[in-house]
Structures are given as structure tokens and as C-alpha cells.
N, C-alpha and C. Protein backbone atom coordinates (compact mmCIF):
# COMPACT_ATOMS: atom_id res chain seq x y z
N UNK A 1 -14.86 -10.51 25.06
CA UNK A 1 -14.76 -9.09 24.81
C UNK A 1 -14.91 -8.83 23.32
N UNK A 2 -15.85 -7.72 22.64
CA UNK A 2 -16.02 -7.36 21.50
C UNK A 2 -14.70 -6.70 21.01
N UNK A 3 -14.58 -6.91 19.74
CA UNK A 3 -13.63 -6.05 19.03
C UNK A 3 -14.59 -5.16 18.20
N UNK A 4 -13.81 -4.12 17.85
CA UNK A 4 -13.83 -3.07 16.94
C UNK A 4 -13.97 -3.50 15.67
N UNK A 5 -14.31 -4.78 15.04
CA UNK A 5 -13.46 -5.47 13.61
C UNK A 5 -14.98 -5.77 12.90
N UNK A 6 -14.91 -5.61 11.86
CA UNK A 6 -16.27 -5.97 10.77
C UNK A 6 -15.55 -7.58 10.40
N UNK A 7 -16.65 -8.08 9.89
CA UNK A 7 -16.66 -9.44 9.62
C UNK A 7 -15.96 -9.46 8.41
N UNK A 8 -15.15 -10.37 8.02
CA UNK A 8 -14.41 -9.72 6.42
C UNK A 8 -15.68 -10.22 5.39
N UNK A 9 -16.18 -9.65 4.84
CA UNK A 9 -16.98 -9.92 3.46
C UNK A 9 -16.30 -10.22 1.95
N UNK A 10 -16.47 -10.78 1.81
CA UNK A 10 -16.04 -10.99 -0.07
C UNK A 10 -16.29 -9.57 -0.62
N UNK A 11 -15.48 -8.60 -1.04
CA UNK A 11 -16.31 -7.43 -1.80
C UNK A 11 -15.47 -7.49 -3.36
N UNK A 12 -16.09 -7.23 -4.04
CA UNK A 12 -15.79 -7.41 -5.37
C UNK A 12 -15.66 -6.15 -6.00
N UNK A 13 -15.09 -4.93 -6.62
CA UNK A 13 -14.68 -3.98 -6.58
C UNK A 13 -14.68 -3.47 -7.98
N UNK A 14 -14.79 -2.84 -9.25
CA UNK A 14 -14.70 -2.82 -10.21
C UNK A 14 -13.64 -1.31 -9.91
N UNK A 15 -12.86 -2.02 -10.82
CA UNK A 15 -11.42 -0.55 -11.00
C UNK A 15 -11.68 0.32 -12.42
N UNK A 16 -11.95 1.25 -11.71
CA UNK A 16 -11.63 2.55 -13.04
C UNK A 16 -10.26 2.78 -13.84
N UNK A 17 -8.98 2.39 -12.58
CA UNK A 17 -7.53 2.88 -12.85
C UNK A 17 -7.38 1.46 -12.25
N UNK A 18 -5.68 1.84 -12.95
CA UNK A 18 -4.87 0.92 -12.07
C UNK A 18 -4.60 1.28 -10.15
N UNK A 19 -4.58 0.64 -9.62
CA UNK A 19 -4.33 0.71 -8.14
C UNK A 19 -3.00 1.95 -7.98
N UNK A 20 -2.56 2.46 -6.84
CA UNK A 20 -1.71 3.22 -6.45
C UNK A 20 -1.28 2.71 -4.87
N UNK A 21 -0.46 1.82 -4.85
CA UNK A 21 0.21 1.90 -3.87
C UNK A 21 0.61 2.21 -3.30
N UNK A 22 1.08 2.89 -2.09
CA UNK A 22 2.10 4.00 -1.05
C UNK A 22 2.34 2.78 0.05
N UNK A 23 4.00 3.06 -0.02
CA UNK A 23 4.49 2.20 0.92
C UNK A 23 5.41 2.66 1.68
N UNK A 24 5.37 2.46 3.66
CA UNK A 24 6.22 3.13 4.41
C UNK A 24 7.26 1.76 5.03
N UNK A 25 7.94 0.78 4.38
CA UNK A 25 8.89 0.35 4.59
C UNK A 25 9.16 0.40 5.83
N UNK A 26 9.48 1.89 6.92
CA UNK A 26 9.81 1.42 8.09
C UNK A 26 8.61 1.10 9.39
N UNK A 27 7.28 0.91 8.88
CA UNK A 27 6.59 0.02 9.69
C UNK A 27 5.82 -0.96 9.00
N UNK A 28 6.31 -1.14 7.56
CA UNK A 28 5.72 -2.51 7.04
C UNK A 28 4.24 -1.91 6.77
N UNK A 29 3.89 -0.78 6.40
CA UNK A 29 2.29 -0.11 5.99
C UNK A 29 2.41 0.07 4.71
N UNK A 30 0.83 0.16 3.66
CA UNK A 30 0.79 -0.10 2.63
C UNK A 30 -0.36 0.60 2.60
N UNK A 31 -0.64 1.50 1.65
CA UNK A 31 -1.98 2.50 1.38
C UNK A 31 -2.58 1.86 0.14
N UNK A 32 -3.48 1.09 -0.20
CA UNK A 32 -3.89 0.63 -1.78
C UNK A 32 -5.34 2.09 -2.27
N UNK A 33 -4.39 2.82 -2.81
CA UNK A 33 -5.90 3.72 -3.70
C UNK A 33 -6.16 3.22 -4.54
N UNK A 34 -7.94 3.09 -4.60
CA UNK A 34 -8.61 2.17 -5.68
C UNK A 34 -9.47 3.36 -6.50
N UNK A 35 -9.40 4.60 -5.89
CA UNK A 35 -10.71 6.00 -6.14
C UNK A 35 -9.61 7.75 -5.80
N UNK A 36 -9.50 8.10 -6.54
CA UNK A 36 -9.41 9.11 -6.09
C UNK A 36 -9.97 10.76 -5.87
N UNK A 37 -9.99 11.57 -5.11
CA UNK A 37 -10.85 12.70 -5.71
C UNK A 37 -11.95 12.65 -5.05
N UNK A 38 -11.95 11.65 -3.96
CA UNK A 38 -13.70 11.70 -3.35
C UNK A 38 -13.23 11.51 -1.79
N UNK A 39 -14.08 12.02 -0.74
CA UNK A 39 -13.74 12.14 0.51
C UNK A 39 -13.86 10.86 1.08
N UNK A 40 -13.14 10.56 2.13
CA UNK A 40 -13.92 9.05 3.20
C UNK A 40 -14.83 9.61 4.16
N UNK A 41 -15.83 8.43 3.91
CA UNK A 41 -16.55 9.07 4.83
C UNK A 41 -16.68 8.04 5.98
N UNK A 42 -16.00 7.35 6.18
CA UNK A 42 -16.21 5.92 6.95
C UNK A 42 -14.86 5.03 6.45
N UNK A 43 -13.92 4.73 7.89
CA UNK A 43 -13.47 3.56 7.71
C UNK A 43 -13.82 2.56 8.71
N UNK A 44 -13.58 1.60 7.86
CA UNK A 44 -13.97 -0.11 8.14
C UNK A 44 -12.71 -0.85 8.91
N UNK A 45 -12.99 -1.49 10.22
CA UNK A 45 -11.55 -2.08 10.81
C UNK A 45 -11.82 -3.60 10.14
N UNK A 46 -11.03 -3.85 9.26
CA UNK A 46 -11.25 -5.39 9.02
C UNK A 46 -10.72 -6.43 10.17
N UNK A 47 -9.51 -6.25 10.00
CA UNK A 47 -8.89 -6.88 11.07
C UNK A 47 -7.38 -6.23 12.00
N UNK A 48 -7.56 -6.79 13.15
CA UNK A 48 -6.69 -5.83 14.13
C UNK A 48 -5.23 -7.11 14.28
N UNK A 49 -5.50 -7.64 14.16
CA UNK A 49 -4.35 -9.11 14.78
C UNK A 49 -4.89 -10.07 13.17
N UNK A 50 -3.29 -10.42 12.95
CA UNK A 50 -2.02 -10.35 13.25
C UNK A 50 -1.65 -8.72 12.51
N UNK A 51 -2.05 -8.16 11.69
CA UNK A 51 -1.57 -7.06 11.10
C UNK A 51 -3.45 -5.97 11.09
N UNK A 52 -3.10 -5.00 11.18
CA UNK A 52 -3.92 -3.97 11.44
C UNK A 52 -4.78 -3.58 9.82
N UNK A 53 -5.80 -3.69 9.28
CA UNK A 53 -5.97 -3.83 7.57
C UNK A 53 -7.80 -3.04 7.91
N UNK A 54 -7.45 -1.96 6.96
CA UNK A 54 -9.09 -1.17 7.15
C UNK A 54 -9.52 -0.41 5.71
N UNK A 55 -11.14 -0.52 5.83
CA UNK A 55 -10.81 -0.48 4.53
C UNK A 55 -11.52 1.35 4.43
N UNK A 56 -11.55 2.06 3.77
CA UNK A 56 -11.83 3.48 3.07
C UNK A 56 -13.39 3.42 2.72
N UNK A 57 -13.85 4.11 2.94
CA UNK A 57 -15.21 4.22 1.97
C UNK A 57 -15.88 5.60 2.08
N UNK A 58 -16.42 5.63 0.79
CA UNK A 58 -17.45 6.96 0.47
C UNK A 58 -18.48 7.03 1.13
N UNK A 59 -19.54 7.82 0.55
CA UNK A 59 -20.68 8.04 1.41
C UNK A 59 -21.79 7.07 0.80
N UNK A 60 -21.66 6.38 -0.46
CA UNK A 60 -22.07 5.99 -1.11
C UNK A 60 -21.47 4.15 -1.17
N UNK A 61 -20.87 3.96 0.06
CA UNK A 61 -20.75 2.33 0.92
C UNK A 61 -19.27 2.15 -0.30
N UNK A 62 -18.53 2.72 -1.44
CA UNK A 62 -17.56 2.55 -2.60
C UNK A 62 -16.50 2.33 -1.88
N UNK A 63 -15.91 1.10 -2.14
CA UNK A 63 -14.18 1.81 -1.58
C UNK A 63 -13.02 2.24 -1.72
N UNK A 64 -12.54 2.95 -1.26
CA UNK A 64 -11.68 4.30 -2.06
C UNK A 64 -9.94 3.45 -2.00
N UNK A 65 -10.42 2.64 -1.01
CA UNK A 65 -8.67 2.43 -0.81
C UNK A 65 -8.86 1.32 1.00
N UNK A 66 -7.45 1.01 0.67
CA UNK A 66 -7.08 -0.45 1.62
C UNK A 66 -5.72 0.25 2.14
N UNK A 67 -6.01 -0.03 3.46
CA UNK A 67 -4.94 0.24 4.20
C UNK A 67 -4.48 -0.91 5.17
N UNK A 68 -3.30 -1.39 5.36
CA UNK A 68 -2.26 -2.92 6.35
C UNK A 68 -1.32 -2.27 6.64
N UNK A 69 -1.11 -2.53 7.75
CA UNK A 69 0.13 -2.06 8.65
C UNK A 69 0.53 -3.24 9.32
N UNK A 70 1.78 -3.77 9.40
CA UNK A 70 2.25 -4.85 9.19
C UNK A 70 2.50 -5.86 8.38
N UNK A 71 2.18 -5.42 7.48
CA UNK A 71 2.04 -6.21 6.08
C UNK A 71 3.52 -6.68 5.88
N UNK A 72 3.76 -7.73 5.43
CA UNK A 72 4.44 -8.88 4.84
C UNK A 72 4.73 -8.97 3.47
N UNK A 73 3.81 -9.25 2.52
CA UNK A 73 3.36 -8.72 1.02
C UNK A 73 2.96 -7.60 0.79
N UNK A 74 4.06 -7.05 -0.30
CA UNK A 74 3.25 -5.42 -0.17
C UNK A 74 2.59 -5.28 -1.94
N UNK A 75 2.13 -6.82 -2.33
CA UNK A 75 1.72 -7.06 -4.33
C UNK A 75 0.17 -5.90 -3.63
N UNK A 76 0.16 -5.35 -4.51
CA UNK A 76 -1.38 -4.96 -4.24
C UNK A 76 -2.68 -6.07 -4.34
N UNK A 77 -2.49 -7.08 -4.62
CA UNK A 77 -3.52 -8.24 -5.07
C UNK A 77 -3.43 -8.61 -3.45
N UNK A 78 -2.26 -9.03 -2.86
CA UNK A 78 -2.37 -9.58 -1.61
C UNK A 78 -2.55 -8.60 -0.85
N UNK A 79 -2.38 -7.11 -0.86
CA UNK A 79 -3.10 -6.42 0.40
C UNK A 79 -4.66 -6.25 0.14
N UNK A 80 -5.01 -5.85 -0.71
CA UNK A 80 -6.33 -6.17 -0.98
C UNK A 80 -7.01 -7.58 -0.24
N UNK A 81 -6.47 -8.48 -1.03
CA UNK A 81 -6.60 -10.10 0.07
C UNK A 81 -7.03 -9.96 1.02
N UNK A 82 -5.82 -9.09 1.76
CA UNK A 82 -6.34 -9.17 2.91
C UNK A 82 -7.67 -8.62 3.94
N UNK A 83 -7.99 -7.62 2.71
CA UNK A 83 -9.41 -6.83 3.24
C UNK A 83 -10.56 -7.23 2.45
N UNK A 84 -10.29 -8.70 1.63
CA UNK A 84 -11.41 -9.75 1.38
C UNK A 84 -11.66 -8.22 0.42
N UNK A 85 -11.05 -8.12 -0.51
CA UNK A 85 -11.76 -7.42 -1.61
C UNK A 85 -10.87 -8.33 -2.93
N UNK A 86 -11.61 -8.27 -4.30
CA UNK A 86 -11.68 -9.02 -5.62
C UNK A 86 -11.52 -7.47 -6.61
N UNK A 87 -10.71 -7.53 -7.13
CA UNK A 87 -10.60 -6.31 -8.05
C UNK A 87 -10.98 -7.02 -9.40
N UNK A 88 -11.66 -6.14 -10.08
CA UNK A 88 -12.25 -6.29 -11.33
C UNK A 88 -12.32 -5.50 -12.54
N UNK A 89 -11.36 -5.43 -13.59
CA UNK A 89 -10.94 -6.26 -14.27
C UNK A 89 -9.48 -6.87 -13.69
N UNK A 90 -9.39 -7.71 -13.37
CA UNK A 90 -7.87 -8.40 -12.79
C UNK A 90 -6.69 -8.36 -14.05
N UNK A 91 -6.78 -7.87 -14.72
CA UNK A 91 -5.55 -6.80 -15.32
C UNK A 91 -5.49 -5.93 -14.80
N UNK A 92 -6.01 -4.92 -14.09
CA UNK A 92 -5.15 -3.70 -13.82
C UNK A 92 -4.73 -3.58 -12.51
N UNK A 93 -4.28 -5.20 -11.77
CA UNK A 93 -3.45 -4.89 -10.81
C UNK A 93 -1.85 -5.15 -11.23
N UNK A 94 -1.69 -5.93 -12.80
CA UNK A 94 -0.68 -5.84 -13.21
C UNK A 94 -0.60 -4.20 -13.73
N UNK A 95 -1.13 -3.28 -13.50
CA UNK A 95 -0.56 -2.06 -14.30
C UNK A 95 -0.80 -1.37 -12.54
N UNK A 96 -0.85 -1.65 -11.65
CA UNK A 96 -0.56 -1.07 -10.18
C UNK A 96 0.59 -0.33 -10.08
N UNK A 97 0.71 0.59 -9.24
CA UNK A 97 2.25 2.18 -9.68
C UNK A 97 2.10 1.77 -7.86
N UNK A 98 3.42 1.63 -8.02
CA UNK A 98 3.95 1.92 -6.56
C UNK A 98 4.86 3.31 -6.14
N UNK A 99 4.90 3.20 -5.12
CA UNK A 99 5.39 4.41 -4.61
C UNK A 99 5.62 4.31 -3.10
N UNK A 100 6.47 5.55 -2.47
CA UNK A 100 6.28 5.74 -1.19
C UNK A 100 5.32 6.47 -0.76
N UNK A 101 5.02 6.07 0.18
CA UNK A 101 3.51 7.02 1.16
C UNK A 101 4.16 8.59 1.18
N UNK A 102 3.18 9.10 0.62
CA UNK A 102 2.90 10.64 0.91
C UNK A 102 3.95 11.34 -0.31
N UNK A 103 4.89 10.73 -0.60
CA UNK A 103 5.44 11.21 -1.77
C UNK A 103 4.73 11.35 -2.97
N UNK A 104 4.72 12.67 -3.54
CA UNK A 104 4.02 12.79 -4.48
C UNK A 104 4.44 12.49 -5.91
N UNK A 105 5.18 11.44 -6.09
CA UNK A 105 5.34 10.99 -7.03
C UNK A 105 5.10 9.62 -7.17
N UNK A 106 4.24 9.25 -6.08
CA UNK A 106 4.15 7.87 -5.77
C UNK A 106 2.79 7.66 -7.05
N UNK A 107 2.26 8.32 -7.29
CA UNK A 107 1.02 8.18 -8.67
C UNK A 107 1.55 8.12 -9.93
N UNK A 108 2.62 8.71 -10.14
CA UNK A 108 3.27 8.19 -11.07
C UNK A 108 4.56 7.26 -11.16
N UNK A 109 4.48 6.76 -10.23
CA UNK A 109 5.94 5.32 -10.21
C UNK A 109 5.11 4.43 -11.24
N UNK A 110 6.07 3.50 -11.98
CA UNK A 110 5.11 2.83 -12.61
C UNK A 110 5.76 1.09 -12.48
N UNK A 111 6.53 1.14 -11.63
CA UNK A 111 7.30 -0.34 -11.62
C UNK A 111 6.87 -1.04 -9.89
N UNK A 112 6.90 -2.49 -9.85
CA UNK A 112 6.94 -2.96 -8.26
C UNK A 112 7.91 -2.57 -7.73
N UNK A 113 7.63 -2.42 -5.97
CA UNK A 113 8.61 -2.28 -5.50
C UNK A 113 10.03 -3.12 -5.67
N UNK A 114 11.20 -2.16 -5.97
CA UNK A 114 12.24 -2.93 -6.40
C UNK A 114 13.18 -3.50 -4.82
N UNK A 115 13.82 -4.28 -5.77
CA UNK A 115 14.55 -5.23 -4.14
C UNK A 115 15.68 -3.89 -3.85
N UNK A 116 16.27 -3.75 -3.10
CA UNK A 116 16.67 -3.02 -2.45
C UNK A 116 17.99 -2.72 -3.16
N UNK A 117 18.56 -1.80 -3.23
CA UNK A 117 19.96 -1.52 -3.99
C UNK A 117 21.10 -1.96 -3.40
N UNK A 118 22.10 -2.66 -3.95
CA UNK A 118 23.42 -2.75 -3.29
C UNK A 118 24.11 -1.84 -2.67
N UNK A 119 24.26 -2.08 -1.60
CA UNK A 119 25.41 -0.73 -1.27
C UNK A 119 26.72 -0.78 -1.23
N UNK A 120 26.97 0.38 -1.83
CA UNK A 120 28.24 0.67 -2.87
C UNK A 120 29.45 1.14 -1.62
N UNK A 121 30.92 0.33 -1.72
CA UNK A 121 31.59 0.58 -0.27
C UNK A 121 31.92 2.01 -0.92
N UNK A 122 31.71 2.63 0.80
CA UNK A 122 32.53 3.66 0.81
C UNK A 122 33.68 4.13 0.23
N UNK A 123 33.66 5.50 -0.74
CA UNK A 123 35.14 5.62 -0.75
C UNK A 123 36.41 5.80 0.61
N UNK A 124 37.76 5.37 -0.28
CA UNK A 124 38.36 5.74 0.51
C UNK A 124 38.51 7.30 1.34
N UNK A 125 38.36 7.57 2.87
CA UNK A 125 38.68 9.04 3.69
C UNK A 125 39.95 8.91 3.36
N UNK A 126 40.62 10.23 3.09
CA UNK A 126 42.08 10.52 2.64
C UNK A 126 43.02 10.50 4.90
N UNK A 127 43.81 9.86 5.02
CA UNK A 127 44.66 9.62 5.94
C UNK A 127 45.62 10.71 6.39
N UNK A 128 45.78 10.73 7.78
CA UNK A 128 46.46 11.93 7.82
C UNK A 128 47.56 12.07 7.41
N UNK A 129 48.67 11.34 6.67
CA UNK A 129 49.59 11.32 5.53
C UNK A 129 49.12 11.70 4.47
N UNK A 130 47.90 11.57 3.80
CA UNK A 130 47.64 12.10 2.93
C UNK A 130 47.32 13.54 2.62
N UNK A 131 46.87 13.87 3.51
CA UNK A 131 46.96 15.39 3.54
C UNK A 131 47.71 16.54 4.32
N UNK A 132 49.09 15.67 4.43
CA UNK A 132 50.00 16.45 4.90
C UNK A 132 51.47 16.98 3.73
């Protein structure tokens, strides 16, 4: 049975900006913008199994951005990886801005995703002696 899936190609990519990440944590998805400001006119299914990874493109074959759902690694170097694309100049995935998906401040985050915050115990609820 055929799949839906393009063959992964080596694509080699030259970056204008640093990458923009958007990340939805509760299904493990990862948006990589490589272009912004220009429509898709075509996406690409790279691969469907083990994680779902497709890639964006203009009308003009460019690609705008990488999308994984299920993703594991959310470095922008390794989601890219995974859609067999090479960013070029390979400095500016060290200057990559993360963010959450659809939040509009996700273009200007400028740090990796951080490990998760401690959570701080609850204060004490006052007892019904206490407020009698």
C-alpha cells in the first residue's frame, strides 16, 4: 500500500533569520519558521511513522517552515533533521527564539526551551479554627 510520504531529500536551506520555534508541549508538536510573510502553497508529508514531520513551501519550491508532531527533541537543528533539511549559515540555529505555538510572543522569546519550573508547595488553607 502507497503512502502519502515524499522521499526525504537532503535540502540545504540558506537562513535569512534566526529560526522561530512554536512549541505545543501537550502533543509533543513543534512549528520550525525558516520564512516569514509569504503564503504556503504546498505542504510536503515527509514522514508519517514514528512521528508525523511535513515540510511548508512557497510557490517558488522555498521552505517556509518544518512542522513534527511527536517530536522527542524539540533543538530546532534536530527537528529540521528530521525533515532532511541543512540550515545554512549553521550559526543561526544557535540564535533560534523559542516560544509557544500561536502565542504571539513566541518571535520574540529569545532563550531554549527551559526545563520546567519547580513547583512551589502550596500555601497553607487557613483551618476551621482558624477562622473562628
Amino acid at each position: 500500500m502507497k503512502t502519502a510520504t515524499a522521499k526525504i531529500l537532503a535540502r540545504i536551506v540558506r537562513a535569512e533569520r534566526p529560526p522561530v520555534v512554536q512549541i505545543d508541549t501537550s502533543v509533543s508538536a513543534a512549528y520550525v519558521q525558516l520564512a516569514a510573510g509569504t503564503k504556503v502553497a504546498r505542504t510536503e508529508v515527509v514522514a508519517l511513522k514514528p512521528r508525523l514531520v511535513t515540510i511548508d513551501l512557497d510557490t517558488a519550491g522555498r521552505v517556509l517552515g518544518v512542522e513534527v508532531i511527536g517530536a522527542q527533541d524539540l533543538a530546532a537543528e534536530s527537528l529540521l533533521q528530521l525533515a532532511g533539511i541543512t540550515l545554512t549559515p549553521r550559526r543561526v540555529l544557535a540564535q533560534a527564539r523559542y516560544g509557544p505555538l500561536g502565542a504571539p510572543g513566541a518571535a520574540t522569546a529569545r532563550r531554549a526551551p527551559a526545563k520546567p519550573a519547580r513547583r512551589q508547595p502550596a500555601a497553607a488553607l487557613p483551618t476551621e479554627a482558624d477562622t473562628t
